[in-house]
C-alpha atoms as a PDB file:
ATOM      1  CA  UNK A   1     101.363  92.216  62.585  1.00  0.00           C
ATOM      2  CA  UNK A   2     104.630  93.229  64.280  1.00  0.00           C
ATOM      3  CA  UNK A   3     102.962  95.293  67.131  1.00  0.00           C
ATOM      4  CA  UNK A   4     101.686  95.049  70.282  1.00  0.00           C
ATOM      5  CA  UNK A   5      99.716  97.765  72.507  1.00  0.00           C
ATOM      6  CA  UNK A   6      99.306  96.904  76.303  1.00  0.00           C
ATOM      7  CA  UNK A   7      96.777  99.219  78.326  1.00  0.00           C
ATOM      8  CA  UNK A   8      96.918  98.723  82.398  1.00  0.00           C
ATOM      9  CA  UNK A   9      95.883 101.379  84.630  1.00  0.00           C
ATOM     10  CA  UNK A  10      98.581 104.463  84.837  1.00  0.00           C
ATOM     11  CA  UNK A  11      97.278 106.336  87.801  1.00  0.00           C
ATOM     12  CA  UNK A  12      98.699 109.762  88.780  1.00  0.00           C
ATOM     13  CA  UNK A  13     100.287 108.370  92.011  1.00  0.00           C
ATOM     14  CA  UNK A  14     102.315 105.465  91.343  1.00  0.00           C
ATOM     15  CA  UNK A  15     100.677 102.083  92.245  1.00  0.00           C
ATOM     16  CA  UNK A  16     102.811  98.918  92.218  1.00  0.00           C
ATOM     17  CA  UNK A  17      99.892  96.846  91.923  1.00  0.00           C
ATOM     18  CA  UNK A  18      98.630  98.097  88.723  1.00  0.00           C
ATOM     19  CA  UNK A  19     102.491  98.809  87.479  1.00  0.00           C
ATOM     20  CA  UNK A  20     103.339  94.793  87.865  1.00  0.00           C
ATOM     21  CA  UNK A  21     100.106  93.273  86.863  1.00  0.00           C
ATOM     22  CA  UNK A  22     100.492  93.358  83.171  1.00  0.00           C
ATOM     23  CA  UNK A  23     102.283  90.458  81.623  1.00  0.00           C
ATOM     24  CA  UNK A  24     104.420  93.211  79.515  1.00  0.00           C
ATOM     25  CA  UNK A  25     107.170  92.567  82.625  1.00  0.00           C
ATOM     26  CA  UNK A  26     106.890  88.459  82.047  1.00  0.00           C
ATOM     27  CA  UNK A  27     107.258  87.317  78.929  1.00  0.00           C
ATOM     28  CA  UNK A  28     108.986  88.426  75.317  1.00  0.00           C
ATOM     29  CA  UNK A  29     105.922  88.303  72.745  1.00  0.00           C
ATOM     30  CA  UNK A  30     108.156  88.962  69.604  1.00  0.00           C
ATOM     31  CA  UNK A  31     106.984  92.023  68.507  1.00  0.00           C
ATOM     32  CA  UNK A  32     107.530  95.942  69.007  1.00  0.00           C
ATOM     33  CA  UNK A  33     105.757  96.605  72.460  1.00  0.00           C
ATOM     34  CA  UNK A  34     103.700 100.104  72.742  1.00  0.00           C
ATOM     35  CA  UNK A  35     101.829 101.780  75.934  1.00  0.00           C
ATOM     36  CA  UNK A  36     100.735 104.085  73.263  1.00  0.00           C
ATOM     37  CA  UNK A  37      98.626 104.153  70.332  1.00  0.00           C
ATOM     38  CA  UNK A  38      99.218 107.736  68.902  1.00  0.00           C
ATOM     39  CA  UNK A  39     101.835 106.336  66.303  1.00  0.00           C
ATOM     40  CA  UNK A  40     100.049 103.042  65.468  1.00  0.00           C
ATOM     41  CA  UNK A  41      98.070 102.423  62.522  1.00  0.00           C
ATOM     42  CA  UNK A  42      94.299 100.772  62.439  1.00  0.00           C
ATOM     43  CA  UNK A  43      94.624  97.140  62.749  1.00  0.00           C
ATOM     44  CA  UNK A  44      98.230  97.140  62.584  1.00  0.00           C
ATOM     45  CA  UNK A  45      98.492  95.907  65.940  1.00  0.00           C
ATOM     46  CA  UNK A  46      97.537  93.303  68.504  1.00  0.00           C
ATOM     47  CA  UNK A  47      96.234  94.724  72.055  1.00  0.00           C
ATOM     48  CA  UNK A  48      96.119  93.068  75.342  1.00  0.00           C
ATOM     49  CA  UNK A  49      94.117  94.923  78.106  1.00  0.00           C
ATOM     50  CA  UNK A  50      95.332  94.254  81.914  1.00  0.00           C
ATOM     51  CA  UNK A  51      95.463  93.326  84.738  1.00  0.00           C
ATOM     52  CA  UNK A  52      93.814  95.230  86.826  1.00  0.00           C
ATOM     53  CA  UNK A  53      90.415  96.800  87.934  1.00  0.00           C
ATOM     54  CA  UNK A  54      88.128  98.168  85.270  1.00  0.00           C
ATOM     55  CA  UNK A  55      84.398  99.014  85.344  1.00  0.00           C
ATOM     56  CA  UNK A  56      82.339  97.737  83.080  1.00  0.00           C
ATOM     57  CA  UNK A  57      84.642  94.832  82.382  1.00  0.00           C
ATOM     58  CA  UNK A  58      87.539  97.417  80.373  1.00  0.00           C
ATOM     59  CA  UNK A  59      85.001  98.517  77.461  1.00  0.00           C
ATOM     60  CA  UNK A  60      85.997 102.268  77.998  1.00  0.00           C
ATOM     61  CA  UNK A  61      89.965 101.292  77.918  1.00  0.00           C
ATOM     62  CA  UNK A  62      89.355 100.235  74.665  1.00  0.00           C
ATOM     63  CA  UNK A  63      86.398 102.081  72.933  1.00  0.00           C
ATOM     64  CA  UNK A  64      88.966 104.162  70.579  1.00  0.00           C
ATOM     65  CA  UNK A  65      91.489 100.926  69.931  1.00  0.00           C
ATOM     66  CA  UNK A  66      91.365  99.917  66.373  1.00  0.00           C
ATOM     67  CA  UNK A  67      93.818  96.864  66.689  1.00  0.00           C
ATOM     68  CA  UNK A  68      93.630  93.605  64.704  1.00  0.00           C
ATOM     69  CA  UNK A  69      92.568  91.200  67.735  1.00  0.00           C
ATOM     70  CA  UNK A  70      92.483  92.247  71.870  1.00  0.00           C
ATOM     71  CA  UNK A  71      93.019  90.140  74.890  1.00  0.00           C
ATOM     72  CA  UNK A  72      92.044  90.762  78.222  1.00  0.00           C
ATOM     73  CA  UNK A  73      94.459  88.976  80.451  1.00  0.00           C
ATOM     74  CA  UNK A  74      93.147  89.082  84.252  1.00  0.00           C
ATOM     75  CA  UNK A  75      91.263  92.156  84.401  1.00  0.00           C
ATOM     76  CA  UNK A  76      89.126  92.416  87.532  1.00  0.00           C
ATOM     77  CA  UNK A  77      85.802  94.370  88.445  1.00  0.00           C
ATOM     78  CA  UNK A  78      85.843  96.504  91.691  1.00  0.00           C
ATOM     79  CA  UNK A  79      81.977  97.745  92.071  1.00  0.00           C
ATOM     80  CA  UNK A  80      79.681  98.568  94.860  1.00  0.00           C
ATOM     81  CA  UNK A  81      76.864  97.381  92.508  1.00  0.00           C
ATOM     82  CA  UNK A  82      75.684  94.298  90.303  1.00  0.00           C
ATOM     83  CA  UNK A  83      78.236  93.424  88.025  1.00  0.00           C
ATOM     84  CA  UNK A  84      76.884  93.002  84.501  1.00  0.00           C
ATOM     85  CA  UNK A  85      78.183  90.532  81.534  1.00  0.00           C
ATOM     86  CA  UNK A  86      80.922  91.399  79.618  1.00  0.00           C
ATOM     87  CA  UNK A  87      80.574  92.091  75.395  1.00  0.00           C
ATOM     88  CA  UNK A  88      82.407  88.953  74.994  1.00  0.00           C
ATOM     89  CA  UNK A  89      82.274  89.750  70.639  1.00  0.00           C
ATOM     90  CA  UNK A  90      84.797  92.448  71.460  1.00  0.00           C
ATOM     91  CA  UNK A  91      87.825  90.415  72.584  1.00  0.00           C
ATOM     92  CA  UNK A  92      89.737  87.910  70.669  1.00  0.00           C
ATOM     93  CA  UNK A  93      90.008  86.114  74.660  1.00  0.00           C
ATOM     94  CA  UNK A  94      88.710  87.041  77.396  1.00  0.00           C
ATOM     95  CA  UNK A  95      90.229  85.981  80.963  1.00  0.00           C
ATOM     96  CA  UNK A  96      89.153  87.344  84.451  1.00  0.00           C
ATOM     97  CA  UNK A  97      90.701  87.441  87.629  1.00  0.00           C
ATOM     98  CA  UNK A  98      87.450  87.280  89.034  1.00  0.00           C
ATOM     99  CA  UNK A  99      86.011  84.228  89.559  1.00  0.00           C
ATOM    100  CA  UNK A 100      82.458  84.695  90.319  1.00  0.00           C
ATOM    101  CA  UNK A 101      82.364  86.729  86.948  1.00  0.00           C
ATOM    102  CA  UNK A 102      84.309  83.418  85.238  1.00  0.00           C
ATOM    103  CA  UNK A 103      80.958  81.139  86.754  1.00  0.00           C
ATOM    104  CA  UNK A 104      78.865  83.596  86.479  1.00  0.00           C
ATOM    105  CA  UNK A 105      79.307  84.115  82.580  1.00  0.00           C
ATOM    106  CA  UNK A 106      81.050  81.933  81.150  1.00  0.00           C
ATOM    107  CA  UNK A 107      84.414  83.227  80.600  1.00  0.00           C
ATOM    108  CA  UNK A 108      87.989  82.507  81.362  1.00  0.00           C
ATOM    109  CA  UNK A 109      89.615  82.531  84.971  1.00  0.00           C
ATOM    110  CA  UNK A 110      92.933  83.454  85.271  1.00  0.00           C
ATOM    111  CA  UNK A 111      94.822  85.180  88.559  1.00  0.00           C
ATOM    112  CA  UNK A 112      96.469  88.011  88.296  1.00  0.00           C
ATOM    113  CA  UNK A 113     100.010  87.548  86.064  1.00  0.00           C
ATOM    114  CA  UNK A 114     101.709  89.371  89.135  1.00  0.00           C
ATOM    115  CA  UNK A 115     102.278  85.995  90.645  1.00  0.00           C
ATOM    116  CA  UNK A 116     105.038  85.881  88.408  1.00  0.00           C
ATOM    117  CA  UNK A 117     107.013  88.570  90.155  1.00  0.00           C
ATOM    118  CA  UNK A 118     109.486  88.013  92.904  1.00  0.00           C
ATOM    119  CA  UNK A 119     107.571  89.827  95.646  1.00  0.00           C
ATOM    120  CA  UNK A 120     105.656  86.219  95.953  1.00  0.00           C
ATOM    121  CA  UNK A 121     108.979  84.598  97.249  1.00  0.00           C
ATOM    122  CA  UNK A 122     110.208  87.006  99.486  1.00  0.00           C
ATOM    123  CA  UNK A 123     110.511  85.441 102.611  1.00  0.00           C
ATOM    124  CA  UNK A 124     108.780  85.641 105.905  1.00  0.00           C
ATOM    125  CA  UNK A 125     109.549  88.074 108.420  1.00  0.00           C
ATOM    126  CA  UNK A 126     108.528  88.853 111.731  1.00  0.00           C
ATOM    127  CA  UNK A 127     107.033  91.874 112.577  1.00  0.00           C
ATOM    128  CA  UNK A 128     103.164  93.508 111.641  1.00  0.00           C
ATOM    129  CA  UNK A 129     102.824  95.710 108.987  1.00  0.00           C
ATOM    130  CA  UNK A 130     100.036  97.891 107.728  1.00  0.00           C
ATOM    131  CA  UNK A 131     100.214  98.740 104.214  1.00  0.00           C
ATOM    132  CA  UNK A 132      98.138 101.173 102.822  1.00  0.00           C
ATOM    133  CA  UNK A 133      96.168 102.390  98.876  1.00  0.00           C
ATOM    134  CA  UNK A 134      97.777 105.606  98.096  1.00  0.00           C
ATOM    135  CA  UNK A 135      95.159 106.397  96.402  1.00  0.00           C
ATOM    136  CA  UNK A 136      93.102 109.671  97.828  1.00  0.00           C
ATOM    137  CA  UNK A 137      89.774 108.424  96.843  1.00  0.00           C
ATOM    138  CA  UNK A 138      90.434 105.298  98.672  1.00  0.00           C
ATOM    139  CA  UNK A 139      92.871 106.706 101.753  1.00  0.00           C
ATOM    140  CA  UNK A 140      92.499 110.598 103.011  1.00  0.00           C
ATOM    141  CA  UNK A 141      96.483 111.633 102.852  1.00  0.00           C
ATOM    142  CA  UNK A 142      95.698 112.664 106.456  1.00  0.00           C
ATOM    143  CA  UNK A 143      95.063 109.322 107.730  1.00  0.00           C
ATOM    144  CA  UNK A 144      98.343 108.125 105.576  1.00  0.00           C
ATOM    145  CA  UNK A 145     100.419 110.442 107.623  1.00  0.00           C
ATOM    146  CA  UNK A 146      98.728 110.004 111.263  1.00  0.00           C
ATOM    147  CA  UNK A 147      98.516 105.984 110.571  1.00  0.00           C
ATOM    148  CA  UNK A 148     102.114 106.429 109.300  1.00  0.00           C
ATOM    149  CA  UNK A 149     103.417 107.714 112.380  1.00  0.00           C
ATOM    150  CA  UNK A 150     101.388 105.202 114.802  1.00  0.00           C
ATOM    151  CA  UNK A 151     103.045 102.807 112.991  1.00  0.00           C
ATOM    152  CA  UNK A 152     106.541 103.971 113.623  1.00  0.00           C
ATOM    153  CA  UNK A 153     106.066 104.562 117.221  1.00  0.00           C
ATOM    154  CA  UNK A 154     104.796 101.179 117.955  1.00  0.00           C
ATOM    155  CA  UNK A 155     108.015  99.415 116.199  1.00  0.00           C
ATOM    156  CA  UNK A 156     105.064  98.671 113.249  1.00  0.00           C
ATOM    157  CA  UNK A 157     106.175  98.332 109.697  1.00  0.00           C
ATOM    158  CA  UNK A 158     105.002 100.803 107.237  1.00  0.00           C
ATOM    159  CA  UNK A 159     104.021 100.899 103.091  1.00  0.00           C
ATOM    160  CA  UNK A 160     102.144 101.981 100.588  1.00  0.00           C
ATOM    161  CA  UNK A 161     101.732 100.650  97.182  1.00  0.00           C
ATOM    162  CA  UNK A 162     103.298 103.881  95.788  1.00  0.00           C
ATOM    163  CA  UNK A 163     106.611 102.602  96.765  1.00  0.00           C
ATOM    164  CA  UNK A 164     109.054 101.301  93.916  1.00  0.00           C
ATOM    165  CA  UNK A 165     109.220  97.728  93.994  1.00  0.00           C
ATOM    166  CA  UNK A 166     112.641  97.891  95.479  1.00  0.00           C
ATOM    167  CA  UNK A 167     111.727  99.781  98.332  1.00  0.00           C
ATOM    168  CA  UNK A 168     108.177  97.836  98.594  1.00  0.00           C
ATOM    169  CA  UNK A 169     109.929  94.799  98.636  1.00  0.00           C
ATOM    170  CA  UNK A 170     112.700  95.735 101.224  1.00  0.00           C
ATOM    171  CA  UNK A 171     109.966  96.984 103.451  1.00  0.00           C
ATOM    172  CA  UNK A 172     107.495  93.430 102.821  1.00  0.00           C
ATOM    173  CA  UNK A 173     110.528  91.701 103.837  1.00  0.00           C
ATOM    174  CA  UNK A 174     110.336  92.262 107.375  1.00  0.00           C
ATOM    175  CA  UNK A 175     106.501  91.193 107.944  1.00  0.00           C
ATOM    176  CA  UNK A 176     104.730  88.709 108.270  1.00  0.00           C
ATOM    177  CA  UNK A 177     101.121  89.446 109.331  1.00  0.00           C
ATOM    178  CA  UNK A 178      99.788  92.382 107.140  1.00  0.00           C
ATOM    179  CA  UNK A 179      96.253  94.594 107.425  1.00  0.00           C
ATOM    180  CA  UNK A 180      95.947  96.413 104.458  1.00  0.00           C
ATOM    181  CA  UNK A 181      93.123  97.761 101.821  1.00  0.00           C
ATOM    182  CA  UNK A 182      95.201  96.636  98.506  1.00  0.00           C
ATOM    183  CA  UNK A 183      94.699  94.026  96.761  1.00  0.00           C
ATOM    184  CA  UNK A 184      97.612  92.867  95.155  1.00  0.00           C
ATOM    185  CA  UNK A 185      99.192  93.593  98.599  1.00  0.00           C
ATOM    186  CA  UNK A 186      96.522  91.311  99.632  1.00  0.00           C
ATOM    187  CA  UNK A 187      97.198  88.852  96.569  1.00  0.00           C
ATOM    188  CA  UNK A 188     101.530  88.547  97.137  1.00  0.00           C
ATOM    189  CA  UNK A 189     100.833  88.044 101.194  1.00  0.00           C
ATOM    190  CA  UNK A 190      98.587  84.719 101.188  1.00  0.00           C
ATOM    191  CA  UNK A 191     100.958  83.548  98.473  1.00  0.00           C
ATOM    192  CA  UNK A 192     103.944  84.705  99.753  1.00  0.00           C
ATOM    193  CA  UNK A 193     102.568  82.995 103.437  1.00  0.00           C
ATOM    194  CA  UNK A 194     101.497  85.611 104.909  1.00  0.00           C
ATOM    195  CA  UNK A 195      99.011  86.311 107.187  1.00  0.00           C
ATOM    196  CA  UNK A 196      96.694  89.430 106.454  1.00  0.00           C
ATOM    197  CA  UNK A 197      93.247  91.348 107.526  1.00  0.00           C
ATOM    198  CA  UNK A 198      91.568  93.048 104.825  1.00  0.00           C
ATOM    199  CA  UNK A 199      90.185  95.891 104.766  1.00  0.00           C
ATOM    200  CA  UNK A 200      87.612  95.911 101.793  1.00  0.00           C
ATOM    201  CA  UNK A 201      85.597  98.442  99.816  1.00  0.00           C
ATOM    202  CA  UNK A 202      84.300  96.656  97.078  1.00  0.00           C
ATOM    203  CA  UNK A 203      83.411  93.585  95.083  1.00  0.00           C
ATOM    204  CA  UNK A 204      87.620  92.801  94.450  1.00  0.00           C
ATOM    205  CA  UNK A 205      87.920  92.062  98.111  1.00  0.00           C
ATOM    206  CA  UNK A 206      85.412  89.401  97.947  1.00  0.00           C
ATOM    207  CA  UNK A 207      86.450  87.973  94.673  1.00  0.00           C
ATOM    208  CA  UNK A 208      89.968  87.688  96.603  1.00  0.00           C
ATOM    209  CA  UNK A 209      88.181  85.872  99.516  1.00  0.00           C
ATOM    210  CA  UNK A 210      86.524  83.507  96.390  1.00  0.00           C
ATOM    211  CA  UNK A 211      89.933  82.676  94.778  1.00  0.00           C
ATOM    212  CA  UNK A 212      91.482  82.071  98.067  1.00  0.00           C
ATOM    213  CA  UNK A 213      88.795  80.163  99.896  1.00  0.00           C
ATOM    214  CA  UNK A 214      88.573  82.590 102.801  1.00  0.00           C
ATOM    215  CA  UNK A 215      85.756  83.381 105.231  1.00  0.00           C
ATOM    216  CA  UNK A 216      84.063  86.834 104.511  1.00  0.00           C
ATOM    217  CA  UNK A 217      85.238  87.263 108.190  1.00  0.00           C
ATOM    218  CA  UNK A 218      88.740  88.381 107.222  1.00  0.00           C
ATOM    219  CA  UNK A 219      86.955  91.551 105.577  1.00  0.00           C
ATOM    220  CA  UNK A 220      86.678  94.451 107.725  1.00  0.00           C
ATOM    221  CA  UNK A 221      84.190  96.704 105.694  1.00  0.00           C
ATOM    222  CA  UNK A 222      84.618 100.531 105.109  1.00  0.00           C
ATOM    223  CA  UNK A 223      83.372 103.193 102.968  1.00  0.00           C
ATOM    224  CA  UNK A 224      86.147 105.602 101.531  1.00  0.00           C
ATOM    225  CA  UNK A 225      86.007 109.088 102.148  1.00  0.00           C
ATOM    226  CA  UNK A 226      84.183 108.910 105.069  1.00  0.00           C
ATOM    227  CA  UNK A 227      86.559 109.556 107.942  1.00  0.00           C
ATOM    228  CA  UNK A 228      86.197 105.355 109.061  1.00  0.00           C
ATOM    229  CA  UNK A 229      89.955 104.090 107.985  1.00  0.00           C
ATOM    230  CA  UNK A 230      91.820 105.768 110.662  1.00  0.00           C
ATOM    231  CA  UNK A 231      89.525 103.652 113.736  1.00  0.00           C
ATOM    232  CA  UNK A 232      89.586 100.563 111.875  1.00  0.00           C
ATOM    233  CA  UNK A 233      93.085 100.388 111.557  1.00  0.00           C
ATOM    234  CA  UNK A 234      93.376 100.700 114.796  1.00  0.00           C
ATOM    235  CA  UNK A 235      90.663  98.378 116.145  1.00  0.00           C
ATOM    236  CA  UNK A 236      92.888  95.065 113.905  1.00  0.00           C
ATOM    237  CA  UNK A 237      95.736  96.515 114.834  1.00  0.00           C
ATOM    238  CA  UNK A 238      94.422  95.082 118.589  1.00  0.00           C
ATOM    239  CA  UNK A 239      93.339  91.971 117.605  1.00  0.00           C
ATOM    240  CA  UNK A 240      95.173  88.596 116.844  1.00  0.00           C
ATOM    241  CA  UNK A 241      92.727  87.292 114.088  1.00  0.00           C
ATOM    242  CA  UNK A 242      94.783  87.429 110.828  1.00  0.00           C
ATOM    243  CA  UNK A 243      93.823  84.746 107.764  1.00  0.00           C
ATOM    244  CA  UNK A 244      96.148  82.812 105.888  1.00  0.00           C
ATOM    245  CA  UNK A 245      95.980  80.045 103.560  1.00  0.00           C
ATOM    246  CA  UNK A 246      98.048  76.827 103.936  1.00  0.00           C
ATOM    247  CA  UNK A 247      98.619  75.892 100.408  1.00  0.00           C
ATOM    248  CA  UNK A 248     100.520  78.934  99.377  1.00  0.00           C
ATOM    249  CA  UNK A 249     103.180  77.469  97.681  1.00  0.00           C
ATOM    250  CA  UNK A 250     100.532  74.884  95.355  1.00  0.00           C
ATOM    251  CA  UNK A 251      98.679  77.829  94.541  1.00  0.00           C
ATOM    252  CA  UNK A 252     101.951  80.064  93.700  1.00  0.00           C
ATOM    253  CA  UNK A 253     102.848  77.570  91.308  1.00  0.00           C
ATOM    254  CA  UNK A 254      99.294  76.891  90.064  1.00  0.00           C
ATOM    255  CA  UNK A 255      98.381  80.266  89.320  1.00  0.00           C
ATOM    256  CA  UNK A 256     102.322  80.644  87.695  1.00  0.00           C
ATOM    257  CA  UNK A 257     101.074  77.722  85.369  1.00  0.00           C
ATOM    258  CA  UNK A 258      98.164  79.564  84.657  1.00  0.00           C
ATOM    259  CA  UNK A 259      99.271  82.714  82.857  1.00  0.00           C
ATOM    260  CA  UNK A 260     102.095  80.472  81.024  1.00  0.00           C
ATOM    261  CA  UNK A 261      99.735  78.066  79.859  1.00  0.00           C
ATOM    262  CA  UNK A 262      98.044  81.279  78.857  1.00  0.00           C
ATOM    263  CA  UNK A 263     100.798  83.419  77.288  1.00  0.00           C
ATOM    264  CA  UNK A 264     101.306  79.647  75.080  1.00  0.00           C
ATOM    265  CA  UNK A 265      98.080  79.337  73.781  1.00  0.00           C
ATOM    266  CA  UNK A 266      97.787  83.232  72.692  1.00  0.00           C
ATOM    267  CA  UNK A 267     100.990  81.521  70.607  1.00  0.00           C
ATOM    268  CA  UNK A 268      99.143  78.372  69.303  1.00  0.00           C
ATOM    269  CA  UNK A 269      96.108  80.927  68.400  1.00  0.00           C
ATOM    270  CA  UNK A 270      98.345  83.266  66.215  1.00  0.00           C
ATOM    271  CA  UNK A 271      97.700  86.272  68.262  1.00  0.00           C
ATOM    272  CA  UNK A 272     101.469  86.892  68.990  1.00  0.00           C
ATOM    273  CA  UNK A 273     104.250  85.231  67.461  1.00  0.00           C
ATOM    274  CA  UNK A 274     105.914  83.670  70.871  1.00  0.00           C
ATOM    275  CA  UNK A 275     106.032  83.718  74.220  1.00  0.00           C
ATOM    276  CA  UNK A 276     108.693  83.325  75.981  1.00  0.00           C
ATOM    277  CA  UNK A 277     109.262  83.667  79.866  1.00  0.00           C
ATOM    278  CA  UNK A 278     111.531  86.232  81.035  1.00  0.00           C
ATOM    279  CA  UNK A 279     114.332  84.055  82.872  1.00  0.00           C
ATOM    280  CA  UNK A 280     115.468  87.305  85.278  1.00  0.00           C
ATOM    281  CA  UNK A 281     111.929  87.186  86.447  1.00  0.00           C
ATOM    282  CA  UNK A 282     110.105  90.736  86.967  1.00  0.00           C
ATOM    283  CA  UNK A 283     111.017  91.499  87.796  1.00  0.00           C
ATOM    284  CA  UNK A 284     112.026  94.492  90.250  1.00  0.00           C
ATOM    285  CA  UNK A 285     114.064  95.928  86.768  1.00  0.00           C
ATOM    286  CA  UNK A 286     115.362  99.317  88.017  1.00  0.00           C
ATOM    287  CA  UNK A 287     115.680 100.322  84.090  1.00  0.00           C
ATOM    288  CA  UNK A 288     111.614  99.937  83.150  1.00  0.00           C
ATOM    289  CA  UNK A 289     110.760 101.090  86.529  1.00  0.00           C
ATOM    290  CA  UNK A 290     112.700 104.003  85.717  1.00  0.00           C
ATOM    291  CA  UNK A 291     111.556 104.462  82.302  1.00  0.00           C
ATOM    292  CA  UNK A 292     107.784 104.160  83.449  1.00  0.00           C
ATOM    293  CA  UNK A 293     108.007 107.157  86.120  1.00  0.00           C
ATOM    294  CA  UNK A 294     109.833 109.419  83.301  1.00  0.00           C
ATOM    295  CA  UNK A 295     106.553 108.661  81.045  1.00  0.00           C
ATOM    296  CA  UNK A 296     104.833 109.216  83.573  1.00  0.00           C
ATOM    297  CA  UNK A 297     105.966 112.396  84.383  1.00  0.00           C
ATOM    298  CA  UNK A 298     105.594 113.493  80.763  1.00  0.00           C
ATOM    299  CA  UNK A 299     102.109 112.899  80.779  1.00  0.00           C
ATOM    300  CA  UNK A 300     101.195 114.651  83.982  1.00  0.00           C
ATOM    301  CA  UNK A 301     103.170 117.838  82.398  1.00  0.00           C
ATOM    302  CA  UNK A 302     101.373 117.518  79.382  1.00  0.00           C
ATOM    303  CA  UNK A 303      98.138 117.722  81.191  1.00  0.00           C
ATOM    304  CA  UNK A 304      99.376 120.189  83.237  1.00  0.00           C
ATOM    305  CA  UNK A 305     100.036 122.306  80.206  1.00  0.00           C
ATOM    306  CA  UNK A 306      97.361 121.478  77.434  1.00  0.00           C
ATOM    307  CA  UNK A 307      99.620 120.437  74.775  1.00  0.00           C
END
């Protein structure tokens, strides 16, 4: 088995959440590393599914894989309904980043492996920053733009997770009290120290309030689409309330000792032949960023032209 297929969300706009959340950035496995399956053969290949949010606990990501053994390394649920148990005969391991699903059913916990980027030590800065999903079925592009320019007449810092993670991390830089509805912007703030007001619209907010040991008060709850995101911004943006935790650094290194003590035991299993830790760290590599957005853009003209 000299192959390995990793599937993590790809979504048309660029999100650095879902980009840094697979462990394909972390660690060298040993073997020839795919995002594609088209040229591999059935079960000539390993394939790890995540991070990231999937319904239905990823079973549609893989329902057409034919690899030797799959892993799910942090995926995460984000539902507006009850959550059901995953087909646990599917997966050679199984880890969540979830952990009421973890109680719940019996299955691994592990936070997401973007803990292991750099964005988690950036220092403090000083100012308030509002960081929105760029996501249209999650933030209307008209309240990006009006919130956008609030923002920059009020001396407020500005993002989105479609940013690069050179520019995201040059804007992070200069905050440090966030409101945002993303969760791994959510996820690097606390552990970065941070201090942040959510604004949730589904079951990953809460399972972010779980890991962390926050009160459900540092949600602020809206429903997409609905013309609400625009006022509530506004409304935290007057308030002093923000959440924090005060063990950021025990759990940055806990949750860093997590997904290598996980990436070593998918070693000791057989499932991949090593596992070692990239030394340069994510982390922010210009190169894979770059080559990501090119394959990217070769699969929206693709679409775009039926072939």
């Amino acid at each position: 088995m000299n192959n390995l297929l990793f599937i993590h969300n790809k979504p048309k706009v660029f999100n650095i959440g879902d980009y840094l959340c697979t462990p394909i950035h972390y660690f060298d496995f040993g073997l020839r590393i795919h995002n594609n399956k088209i040229f591999l053969k059935e079960n000539d290949y390993n394939c790890i599914v995540g991070g990231g949010a999937y319904k239905e606990h990823a079973s549609n990501a893989i329902k057409d894989v034919k690899a030797g053994g799959i892993v799910t390394w942090a995926i995460g649920s984000s539902e507006n309904s009850k959550i059901t148990s995953p087909n646990l005969e599917k997966f050679h391991r199984f880890s969540t980043r979830d952990i009421k699903v973890a109680n719940d059913f019996g299955v691994e916990f592990l936070p997401c492996v973007s803990v292991l980027s750099d964005l988690v030590d950036v220092p403090v800065g000083d100012k308030v920053g509002v960081f929105l999903n760029h996501d249209t079925d999650i933030t209307e592009s008209s309240d990006i733009e009006t919130i956008k320019s609030y923002c920059e007449s009020n001396d407020i810092v500005f993002g989105t997770n479609s940013l690069s993670p050179n520019a995201f991390k040059k804007v992070f830089s200069g905050t440090n009290r966030i409101i945002t509805n993303s969760y791994h912007v959510i996820y690097w703030s606390l552990l970065s120290g941070r201090s942040i007001k959510i604004l949730g619209y589904s079951s990953k907010f809460y399972s972010l309030l779980d890991m962390f040991e926050l009160n459900e008060e540092a949600i602020t709850r809206y429903e997409p689409r609905k013309g609400q995101l625009k006022t509530k911004v506004y409304e935290l943006l007057k308030t002093d309330n923000y959440f924090c935790i005060e063990n950021n650094e025990e759990l940055k290194g806990d949750f860093r000792r997590m997904n290598i003590n996980f990436a070593n035991s998918l070693v000791e299993s057989g499932f991949v032949p090593k596992a070692e830790l990239n030394k340069k760290g994510h982390i922010t590599s210009s190169f894979r960023y770059a080559k990501y957005r090119l394959y990217m853009s070769l699969k929206m003209l693709k679409n775009k032209n039926g072939f």
